[in-house]
Protein backbone atom coordinates (compact mmCIF):
# COMPACT_ATOMS: atom_id res chain seq x y z
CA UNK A 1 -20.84 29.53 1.83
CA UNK A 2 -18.16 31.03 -0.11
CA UNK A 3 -17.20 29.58 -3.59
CA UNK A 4 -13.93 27.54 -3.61
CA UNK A 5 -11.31 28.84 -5.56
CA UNK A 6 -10.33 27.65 -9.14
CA UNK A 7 -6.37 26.70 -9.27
CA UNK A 8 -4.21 25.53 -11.82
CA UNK A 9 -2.10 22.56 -10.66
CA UNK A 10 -0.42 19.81 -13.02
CA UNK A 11 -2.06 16.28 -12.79
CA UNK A 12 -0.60 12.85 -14.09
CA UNK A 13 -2.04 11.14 -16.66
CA UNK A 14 -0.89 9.38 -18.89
CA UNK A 15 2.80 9.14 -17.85
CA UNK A 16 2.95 12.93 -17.98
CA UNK A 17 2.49 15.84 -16.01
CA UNK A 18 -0.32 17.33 -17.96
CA UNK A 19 -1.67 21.27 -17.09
CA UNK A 20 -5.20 21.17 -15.23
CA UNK A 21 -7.39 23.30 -13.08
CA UNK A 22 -9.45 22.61 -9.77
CA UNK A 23 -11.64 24.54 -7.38
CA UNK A 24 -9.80 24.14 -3.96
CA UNK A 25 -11.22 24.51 -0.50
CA UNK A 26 -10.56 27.85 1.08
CA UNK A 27 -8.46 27.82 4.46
CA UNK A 28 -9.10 31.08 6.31
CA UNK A 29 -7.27 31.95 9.54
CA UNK A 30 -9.53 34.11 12.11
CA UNK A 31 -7.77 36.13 14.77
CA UNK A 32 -9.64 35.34 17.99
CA UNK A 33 -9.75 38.60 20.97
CA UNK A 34 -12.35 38.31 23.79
CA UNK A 35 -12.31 41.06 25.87
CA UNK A 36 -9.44 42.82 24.16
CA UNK A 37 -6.97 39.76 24.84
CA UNK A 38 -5.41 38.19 21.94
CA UNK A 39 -7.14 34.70 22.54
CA UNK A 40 -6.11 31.92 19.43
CA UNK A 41 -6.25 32.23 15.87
CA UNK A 42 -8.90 29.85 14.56
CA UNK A 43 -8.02 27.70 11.67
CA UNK A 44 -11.70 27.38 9.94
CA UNK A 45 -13.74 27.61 6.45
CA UNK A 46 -14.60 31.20 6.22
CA UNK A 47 -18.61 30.59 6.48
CA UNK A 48 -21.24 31.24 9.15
CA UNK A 49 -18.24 32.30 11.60
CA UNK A 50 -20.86 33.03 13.90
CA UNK A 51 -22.22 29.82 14.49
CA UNK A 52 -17.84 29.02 14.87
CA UNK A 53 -17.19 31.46 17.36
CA UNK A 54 -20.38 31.05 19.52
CA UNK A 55 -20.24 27.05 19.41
CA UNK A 56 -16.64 27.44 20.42
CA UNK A 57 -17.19 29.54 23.52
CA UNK A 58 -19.83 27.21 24.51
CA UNK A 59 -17.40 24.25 23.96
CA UNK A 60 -14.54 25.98 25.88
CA UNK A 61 -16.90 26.48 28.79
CA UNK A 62 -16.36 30.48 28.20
CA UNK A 63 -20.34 31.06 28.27
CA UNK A 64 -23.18 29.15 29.28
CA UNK A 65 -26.08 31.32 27.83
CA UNK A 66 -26.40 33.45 24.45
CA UNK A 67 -26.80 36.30 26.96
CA UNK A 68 -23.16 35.96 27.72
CA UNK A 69 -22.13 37.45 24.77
CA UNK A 70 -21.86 41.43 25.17
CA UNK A 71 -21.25 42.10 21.30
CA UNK A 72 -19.42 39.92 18.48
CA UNK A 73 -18.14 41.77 15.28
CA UNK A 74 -16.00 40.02 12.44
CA UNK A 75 -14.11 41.91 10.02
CA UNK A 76 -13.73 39.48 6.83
CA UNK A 77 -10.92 41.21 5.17
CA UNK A 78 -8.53 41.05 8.26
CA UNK A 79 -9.42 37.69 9.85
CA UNK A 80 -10.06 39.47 12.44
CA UNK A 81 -13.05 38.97 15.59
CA UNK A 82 -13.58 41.04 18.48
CA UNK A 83 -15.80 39.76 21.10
CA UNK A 84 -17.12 41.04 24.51
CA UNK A 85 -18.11 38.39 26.92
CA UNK A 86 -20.06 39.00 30.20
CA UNK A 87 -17.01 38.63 32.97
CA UNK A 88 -13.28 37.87 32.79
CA UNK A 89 -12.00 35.19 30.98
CA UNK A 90 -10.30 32.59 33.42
CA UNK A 91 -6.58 33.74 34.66
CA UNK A 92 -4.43 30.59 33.11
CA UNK A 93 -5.94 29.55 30.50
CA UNK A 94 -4.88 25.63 29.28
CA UNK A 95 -6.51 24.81 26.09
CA UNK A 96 -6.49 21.35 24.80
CA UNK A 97 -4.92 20.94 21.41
CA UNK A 98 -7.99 19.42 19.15
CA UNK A 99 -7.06 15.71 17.91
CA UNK A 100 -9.33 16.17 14.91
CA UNK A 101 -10.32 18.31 11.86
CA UNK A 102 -12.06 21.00 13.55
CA UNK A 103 -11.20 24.29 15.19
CA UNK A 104 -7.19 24.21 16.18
CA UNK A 105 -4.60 26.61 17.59
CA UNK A 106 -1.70 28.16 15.44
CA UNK A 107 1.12 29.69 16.20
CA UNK A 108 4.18 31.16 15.05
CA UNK A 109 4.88 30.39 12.10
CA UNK A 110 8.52 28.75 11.04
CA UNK A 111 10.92 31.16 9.38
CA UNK A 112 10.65 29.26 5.73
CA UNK A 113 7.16 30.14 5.80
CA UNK A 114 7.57 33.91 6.81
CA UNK A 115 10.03 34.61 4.08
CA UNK A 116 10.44 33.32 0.43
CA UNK A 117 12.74 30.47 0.07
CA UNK A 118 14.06 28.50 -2.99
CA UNK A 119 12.89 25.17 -4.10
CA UNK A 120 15.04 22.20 -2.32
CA UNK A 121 17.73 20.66 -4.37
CA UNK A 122 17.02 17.64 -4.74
CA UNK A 123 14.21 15.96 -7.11
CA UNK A 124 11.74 13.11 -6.09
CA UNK A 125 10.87 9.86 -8.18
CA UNK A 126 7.39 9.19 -8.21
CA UNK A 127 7.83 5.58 -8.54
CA UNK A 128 9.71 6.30 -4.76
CA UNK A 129 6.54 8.36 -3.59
CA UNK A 130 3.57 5.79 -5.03
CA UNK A 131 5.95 2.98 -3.34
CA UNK A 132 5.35 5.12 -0.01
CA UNK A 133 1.52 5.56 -0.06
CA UNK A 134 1.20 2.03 -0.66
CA UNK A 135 3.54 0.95 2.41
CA UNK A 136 1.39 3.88 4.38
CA UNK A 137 -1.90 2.07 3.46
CA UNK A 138 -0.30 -1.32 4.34
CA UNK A 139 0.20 -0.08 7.66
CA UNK A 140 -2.46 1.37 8.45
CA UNK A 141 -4.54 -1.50 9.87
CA UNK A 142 -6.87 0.74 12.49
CA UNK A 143 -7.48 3.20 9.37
CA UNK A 144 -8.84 0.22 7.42
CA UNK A 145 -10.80 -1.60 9.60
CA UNK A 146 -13.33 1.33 10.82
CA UNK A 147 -11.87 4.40 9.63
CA UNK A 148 -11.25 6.47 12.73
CA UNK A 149 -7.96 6.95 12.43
CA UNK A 150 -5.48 8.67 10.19
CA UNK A 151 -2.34 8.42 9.65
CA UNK A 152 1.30 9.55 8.21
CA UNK A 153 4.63 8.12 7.45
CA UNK A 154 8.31 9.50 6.43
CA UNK A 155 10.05 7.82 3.66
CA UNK A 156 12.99 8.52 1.29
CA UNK A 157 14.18 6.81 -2.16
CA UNK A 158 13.99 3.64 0.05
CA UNK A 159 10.83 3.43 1.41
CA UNK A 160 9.42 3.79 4.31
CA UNK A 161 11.30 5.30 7.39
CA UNK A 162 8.97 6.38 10.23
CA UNK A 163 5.24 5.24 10.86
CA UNK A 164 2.21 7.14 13.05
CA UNK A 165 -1.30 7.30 13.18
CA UNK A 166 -3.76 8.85 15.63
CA UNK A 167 -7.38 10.30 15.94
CA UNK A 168 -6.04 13.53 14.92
CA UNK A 169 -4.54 13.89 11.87
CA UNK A 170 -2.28 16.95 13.71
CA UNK A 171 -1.37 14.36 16.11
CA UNK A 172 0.22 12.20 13.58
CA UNK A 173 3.00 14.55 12.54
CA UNK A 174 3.78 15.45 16.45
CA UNK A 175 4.69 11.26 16.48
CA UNK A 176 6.16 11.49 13.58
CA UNK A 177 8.73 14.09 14.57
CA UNK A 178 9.04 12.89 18.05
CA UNK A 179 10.20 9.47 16.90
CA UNK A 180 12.65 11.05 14.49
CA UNK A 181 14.06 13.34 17.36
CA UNK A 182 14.08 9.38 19.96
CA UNK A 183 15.91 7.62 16.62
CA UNK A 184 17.86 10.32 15.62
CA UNK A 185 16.83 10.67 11.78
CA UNK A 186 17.16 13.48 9.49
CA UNK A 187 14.17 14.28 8.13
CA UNK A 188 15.42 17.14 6.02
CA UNK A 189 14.39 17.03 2.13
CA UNK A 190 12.46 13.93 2.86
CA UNK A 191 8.68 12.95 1.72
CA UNK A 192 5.84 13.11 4.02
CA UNK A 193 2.50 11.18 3.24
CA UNK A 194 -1.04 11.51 4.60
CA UNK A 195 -4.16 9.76 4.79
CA UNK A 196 -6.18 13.70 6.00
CA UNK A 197 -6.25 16.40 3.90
CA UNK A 198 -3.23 19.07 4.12
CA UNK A 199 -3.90 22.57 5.50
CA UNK A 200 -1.31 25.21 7.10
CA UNK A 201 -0.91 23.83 10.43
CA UNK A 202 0.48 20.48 8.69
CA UNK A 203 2.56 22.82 6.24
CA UNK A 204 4.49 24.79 9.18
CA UNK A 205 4.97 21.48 10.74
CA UNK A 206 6.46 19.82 7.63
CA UNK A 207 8.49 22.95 7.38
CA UNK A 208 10.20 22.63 10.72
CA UNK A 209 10.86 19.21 9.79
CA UNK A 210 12.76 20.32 6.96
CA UNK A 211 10.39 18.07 4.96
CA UNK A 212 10.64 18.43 1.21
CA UNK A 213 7.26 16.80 -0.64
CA UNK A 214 4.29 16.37 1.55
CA UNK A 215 1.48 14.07 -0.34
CA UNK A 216 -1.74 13.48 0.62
CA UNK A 217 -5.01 10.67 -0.47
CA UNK A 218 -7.45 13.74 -0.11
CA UNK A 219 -7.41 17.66 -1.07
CA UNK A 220 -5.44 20.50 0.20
CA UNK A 221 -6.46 23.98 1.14
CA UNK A 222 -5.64 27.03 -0.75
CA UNK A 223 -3.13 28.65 2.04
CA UNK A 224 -1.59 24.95 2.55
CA UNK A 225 -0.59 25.59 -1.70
CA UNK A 226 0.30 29.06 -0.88
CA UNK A 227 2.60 28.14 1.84
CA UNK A 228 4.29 25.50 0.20
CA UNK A 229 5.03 27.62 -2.91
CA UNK A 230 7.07 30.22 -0.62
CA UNK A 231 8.58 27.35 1.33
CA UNK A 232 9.88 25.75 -1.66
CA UNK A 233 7.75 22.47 -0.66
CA UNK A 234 6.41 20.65 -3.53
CA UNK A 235 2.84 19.81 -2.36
CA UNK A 236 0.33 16.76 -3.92
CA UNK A 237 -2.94 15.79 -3.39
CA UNK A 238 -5.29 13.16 -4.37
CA UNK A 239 -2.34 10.72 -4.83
CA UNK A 240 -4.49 7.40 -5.16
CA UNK A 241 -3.49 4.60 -7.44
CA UNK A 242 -1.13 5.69 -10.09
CA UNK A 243 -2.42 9.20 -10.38
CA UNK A 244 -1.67 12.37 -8.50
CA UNK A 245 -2.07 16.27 -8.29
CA UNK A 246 0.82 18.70 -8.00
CA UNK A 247 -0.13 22.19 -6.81
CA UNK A 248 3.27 23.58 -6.22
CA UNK A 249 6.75 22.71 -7.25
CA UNK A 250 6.07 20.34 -9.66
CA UNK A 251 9.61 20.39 -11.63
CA UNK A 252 11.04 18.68 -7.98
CA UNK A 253 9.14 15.60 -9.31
CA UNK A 254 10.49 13.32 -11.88
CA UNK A 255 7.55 10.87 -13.61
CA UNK A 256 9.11 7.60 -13.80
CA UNK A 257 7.22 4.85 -16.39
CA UNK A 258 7.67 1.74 -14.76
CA UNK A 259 7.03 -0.87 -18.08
CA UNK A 260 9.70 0.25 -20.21
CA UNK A 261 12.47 -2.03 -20.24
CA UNK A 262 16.56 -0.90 -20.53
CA UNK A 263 17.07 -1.37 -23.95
CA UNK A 264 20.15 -3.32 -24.84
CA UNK A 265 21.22 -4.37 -21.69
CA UNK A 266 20.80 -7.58 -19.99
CA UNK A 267 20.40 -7.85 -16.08
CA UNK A 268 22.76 -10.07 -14.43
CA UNK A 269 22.31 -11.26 -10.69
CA UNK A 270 25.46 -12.85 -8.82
CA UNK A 271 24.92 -15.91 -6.99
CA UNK A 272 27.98 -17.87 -6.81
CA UNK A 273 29.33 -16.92 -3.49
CA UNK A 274 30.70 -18.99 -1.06
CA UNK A 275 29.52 -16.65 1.85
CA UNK A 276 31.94 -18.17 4.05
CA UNK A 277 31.49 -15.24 6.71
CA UNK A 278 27.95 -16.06 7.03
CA UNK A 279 28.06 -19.62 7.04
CA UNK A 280 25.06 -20.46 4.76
CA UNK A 281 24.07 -18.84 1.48
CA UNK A 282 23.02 -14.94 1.44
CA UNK A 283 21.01 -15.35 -1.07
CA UNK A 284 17.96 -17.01 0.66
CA UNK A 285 18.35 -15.36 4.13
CA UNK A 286 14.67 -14.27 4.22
CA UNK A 287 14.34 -10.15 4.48
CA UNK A 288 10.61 -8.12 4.32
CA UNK A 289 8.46 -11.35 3.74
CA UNK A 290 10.74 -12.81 0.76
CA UNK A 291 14.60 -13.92 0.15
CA UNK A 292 17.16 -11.45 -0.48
CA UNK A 293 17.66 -12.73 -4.16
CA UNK A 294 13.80 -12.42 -4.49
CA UNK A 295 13.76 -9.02 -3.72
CA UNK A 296 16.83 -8.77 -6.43
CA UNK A 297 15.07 -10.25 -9.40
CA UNK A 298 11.75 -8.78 -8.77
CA UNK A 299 13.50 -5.21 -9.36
CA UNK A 300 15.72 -6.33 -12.23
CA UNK A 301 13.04 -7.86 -14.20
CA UNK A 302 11.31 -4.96 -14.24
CA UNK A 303 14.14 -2.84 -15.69
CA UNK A 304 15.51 -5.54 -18.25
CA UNK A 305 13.93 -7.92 -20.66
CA UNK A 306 16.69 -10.40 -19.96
CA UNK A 307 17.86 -11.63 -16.42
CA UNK A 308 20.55 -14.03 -15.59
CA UNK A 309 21.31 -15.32 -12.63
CA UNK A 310 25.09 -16.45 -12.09
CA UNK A 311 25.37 -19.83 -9.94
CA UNK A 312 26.55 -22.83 -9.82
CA UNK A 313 23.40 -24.53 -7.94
CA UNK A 314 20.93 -23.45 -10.37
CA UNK A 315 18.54 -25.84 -7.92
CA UNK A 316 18.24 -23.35 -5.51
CA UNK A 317 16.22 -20.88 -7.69
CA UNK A 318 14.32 -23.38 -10.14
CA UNK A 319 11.19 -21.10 -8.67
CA UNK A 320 12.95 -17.92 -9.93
CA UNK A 321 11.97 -17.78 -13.96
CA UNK A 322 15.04 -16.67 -15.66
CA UNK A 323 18.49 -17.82 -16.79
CA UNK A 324 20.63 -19.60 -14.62
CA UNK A 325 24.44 -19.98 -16.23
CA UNK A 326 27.60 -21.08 -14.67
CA UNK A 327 30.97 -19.89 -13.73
CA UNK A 328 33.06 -20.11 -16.39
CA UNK A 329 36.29 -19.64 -14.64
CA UNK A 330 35.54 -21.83 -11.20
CA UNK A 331 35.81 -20.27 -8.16
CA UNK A 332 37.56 -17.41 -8.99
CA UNK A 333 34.90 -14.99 -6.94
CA UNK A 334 33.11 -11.97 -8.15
CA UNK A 335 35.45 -11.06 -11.24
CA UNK A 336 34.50 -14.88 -12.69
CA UNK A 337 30.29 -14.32 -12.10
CA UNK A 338 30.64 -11.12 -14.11
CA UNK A 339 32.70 -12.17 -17.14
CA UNK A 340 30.26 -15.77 -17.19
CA UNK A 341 27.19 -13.17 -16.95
CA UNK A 342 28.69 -10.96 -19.66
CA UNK A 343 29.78 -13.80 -21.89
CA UNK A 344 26.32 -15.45 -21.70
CA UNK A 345 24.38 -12.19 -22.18
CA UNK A 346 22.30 -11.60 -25.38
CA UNK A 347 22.68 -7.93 -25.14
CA UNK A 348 26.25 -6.13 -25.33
CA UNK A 349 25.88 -4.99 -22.39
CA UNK A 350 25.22 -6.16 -18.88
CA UNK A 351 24.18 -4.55 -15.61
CA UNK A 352 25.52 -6.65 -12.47
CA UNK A 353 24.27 -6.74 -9.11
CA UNK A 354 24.88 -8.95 -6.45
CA UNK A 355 22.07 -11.14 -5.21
CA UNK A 356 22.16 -9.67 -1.22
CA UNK A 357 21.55 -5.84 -2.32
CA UNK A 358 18.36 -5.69 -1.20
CA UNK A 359 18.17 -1.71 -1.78
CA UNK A 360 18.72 -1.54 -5.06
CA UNK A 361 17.07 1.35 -6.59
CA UNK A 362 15.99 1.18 -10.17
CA UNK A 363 16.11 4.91 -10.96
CA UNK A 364 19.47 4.67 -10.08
CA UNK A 365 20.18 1.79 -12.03
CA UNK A 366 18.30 3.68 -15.37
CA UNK A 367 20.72 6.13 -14.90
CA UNK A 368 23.87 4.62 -14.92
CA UNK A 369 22.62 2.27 -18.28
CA UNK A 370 21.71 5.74 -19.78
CA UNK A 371 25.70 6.12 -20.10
CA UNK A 372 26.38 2.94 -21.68
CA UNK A 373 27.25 4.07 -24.80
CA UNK A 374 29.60 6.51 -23.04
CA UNK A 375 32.21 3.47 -22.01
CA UNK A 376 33.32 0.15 -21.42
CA UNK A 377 32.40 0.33 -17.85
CA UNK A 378 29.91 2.74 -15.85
CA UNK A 379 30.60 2.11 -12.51
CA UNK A 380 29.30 4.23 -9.26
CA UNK A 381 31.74 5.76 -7.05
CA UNK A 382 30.12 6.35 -3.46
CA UNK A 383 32.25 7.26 -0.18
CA UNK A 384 33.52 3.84 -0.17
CA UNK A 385 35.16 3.92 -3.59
CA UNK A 386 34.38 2.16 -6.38
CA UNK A 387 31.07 -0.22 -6.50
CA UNK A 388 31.59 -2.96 -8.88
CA UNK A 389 28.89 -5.01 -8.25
CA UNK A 390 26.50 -2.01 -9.35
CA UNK A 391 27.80 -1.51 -12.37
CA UNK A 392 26.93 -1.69 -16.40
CA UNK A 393 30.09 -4.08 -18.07
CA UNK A 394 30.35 -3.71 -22.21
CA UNK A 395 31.46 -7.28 -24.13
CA UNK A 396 34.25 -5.24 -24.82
CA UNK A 397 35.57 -5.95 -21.33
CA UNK A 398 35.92 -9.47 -22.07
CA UNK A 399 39.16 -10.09 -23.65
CA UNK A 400 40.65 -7.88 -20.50
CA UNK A 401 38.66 -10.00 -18.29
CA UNK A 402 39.90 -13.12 -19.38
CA UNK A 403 43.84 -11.52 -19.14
CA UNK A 404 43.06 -10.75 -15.68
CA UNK A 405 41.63 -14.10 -14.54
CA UNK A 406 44.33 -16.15 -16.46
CA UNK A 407 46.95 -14.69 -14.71
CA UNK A 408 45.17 -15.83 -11.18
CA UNK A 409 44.03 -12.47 -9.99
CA UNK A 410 40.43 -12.05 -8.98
CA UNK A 411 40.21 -8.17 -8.17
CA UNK A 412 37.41 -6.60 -10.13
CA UNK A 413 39.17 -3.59 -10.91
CA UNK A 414 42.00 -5.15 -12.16
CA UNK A 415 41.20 -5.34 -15.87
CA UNK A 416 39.88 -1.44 -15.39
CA UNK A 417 43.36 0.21 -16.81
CA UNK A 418 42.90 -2.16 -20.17
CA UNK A 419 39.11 -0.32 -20.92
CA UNK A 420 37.57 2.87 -21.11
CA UNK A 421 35.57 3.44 -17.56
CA UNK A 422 33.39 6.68 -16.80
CA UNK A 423 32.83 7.28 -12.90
CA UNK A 424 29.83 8.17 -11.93
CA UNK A 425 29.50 10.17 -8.24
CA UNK A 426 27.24 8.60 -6.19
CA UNK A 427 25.28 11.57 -5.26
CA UNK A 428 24.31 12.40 -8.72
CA UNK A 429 21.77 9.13 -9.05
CA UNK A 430 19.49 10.10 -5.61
CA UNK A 431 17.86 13.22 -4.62
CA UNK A 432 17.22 12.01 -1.14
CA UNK A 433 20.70 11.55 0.24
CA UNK A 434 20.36 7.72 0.94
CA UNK A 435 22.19 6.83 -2.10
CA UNK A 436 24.87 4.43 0.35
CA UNK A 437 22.05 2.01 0.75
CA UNK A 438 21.54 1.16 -2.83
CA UNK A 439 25.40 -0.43 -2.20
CA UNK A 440 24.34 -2.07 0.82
CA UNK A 441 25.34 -5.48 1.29
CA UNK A 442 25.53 -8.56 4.19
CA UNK A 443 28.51 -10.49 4.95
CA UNK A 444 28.24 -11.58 8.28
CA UNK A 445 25.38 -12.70 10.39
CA UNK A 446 25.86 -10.05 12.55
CA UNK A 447 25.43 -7.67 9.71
CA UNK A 448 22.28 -9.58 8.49
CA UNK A 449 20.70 -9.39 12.01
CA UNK A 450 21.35 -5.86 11.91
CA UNK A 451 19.57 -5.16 8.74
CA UNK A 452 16.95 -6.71 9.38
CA UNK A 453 16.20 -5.15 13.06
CA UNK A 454 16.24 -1.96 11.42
CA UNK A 455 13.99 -2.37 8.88
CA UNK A 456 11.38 -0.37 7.57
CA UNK A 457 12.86 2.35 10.12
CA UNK A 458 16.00 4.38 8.89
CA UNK A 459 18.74 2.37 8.12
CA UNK A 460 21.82 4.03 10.15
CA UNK A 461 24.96 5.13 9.53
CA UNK A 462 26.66 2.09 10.76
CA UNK A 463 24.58 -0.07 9.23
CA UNK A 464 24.62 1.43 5.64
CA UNK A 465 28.91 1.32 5.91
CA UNK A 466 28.73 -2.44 6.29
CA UNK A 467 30.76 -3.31 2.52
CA UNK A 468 31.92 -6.18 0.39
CA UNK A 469 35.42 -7.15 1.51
CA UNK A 470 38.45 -5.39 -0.38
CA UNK A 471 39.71 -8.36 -1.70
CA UNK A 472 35.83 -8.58 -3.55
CA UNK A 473 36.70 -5.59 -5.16
């Protein structure tokens, strides 16, 4: 058997992308002619290709006997086998696509795997990509209980998008791509993750895809790394736990720690809506096996080592273990929960959210408190405008605040000429392109309904323009 290949990859440990080396299983691609015809090209290990090519013209029903073979001649440096059988081959040949890991079919190759092509744009969070996996394993129910099946999902910044598995780890992408094509989604610069091992026919699939980070539990083959280098793919393996290999592309993926808390700034959580529009309170509509303000806190405690929640019916969260203050200018809407948050903040500054943004991203959030010291106000500015109520707030602010709400007006922005505020676009805190839904909020029940129907799959357009009222803002 030939001797896998050493290859230098980078592997995570320790929080860091750390140089390494591996041997790698060899992918070799034999040209396949019987009787002069161009047959298939075999996708195979490049040992005993013999006992390949024999056993698969016995499987294919080409030859019964070993005396049906005329001659049978490999050339190892071209990939190339010529074989004579006994008799023509059959007119119309109609091969059946193997489900599994054995001997498959490839053809033509994509165009971003025929040429070189640049590394995609964008850059992936592996927080995002471990979140993923683990959604992929949840799924996977058939894979768990006897292990017959493998499987693959699509995902972004958000999570999971599109779900497949099948006896054939092949088969998985062609559902995967399928329902894209039925649900109209994009899967261009997205991540791809795998329960089978990655090898070129999964690579020129990705590719057409215009998938951007394929991952997989197992190994890869050594023309599935070469592939993805000249795509511009970045390509992982053995991504189990916390810990991961990158063979190609690794500067596409940013190491996130997850325990290190936003210094200086406290998280604060609005809750003192009178959600009107929906007709009961937002905040414990139940969404993905939990309450929309659960999903909230969960994200912001992990980001700050302070978390207040704004509301007056502290009650309603006793279970939630963290701050709860009240308004201290009553009823005066969004503009009043901030300045009470701010004002009751130990840190000087404060990142707000409200409590039914259920997409919330934290990179995104790191970001933006990486600029506090930049301003009075860091504040996002998506399609939509302005996003208040995803924004970091200085004590600073509160004097201007307290102008603002004295004179009876309740628009956020109101106090904004009176401070220094740095916009940040939108775009500049995702690499995936679903930056809207960190915004994302529900008003109506309508809305609500929506949001949840569509959830895991991809959130669409309409959906993600569903926004906070302009007289919220």
């Amino acid at each position: 058997m030939t001797e896998e290949k050493p290859l230098s990859f980078h592997q995570l440990k320790n929080g860091r992308l750390q140089p390494a080396q591996r041997r790698v299983v060899e992918e070799y691609p034999l040209r396949l002619k019987v009787n002069g015809q161009e047959l298939a090209t075999l996708v195979c290990s490049p040992h005993q290709l013999n006992f390949l090519l024999v056993g698969f013209f016995r499987l294919q029903g080409f030859i019964t006997t070993l005396d049906d073979i005329e001659c049978l001649g490999v050339c190892a440096d071209f990939g190339l086998a010529e074989v004579r059988l006994k008799g023509d081959l059959p007119v119309k040949l109609q091969p059946t696509l193997t489900s599994g890991c054995g001997t498959g079919i490839s053809y033509n190759l994509p165009q971003q795997l025929t040429t070189e092509q640049p590394a995609k744009p964008g850059r992936y969070s592996s927080t995002a990509l471990f979140r993923l996996m683990n959604q992929l394993a949840k799924q996977a129910e058939q894979y768990r209980n006897h292990g017959g099946i493998h499987s693959a999902a699509i995902g972004d910044a958000n999570g999971l998008l599109l779900f497949a598995e099948d006896i054939g780890r092949h088969n998985t992408f062609d559902r995967l791509a399928g329902e894209a094509w039925f649900k109209q989604i994009d899967l261009a610069d997205k991540m791809l993750v795998t329960s089978g091992r990655v090898s070129t026919e999964m690579v020129a699939k990705a590719a057409r895809l215009g998938i951007g980070l394929i991952a997989s539990r197992t190994s890869v083959t050594d023309k599935a790394i070469a592939l993805c280098e000249q795509a511009g793919i970045t390509l992982i393996g053995y991504l189990r736990g916390e810990s991961l290999e990158v063979y190609t592309h690794a500067q596409q993926l940013q190491i996130v720690t997850a325990t290190t808390p936003v210094a200086g700034v406290t998280g604060v959580i609005l809750a003192g809506g009178e959600s009107r529009r929906m007709g009961s309170d937002k905040s414990l509509l139940p969404f993905h096996g939990a309450r929309f303000i659960d999903h909230t806190y969960r994200i912001m405690a992990e980001l700050f080592d302070e978390v207040i929640i704004v509301t007056n019916s502290p009650d309603l969260y006793s279970a939630i273990p963290c701050r709860k203050v009240p308004d201290l200018y009553y009823a005066q809407g969004s503009l009043a929960g901030i300045h009470s948050g701010l004002s009751h903040a130990r840190h000087n500054a404060a990142f707000v959210v409200a409590c039914d943004m259920p997409f919330i991203n934290p990179e995104a959030i790191t970001l933006l408190c990486d600029l506090a010291a930049d301003g009075d106000v860091v504040i996002p500015i998506s399609t939509h405008g302005p996003e208040p109520l995803h924004a970091l707030y200085h004590k600073r602010c509160i004097p201007a605040m307290e102008m603002v709400l004295d004179a009876g007006h309740k628009r956020i922005v109101g106090f904004f000429p009176q401070v220094d505020v740095i916009e940040v676009p939108a775009a500049d805190l995702s690499p995936s392109g679903a930056v809207e839904n960190f915004f994302l909020n529900v008003n109506t029940p309508q809305e609500y309904f929506s949001l949840r129907d569509t959830y895991p799959p991809h959130r669409s357009e309409e959906t993600t323009n569903k926004k906070k009222t302009a007289e919220s803002i």
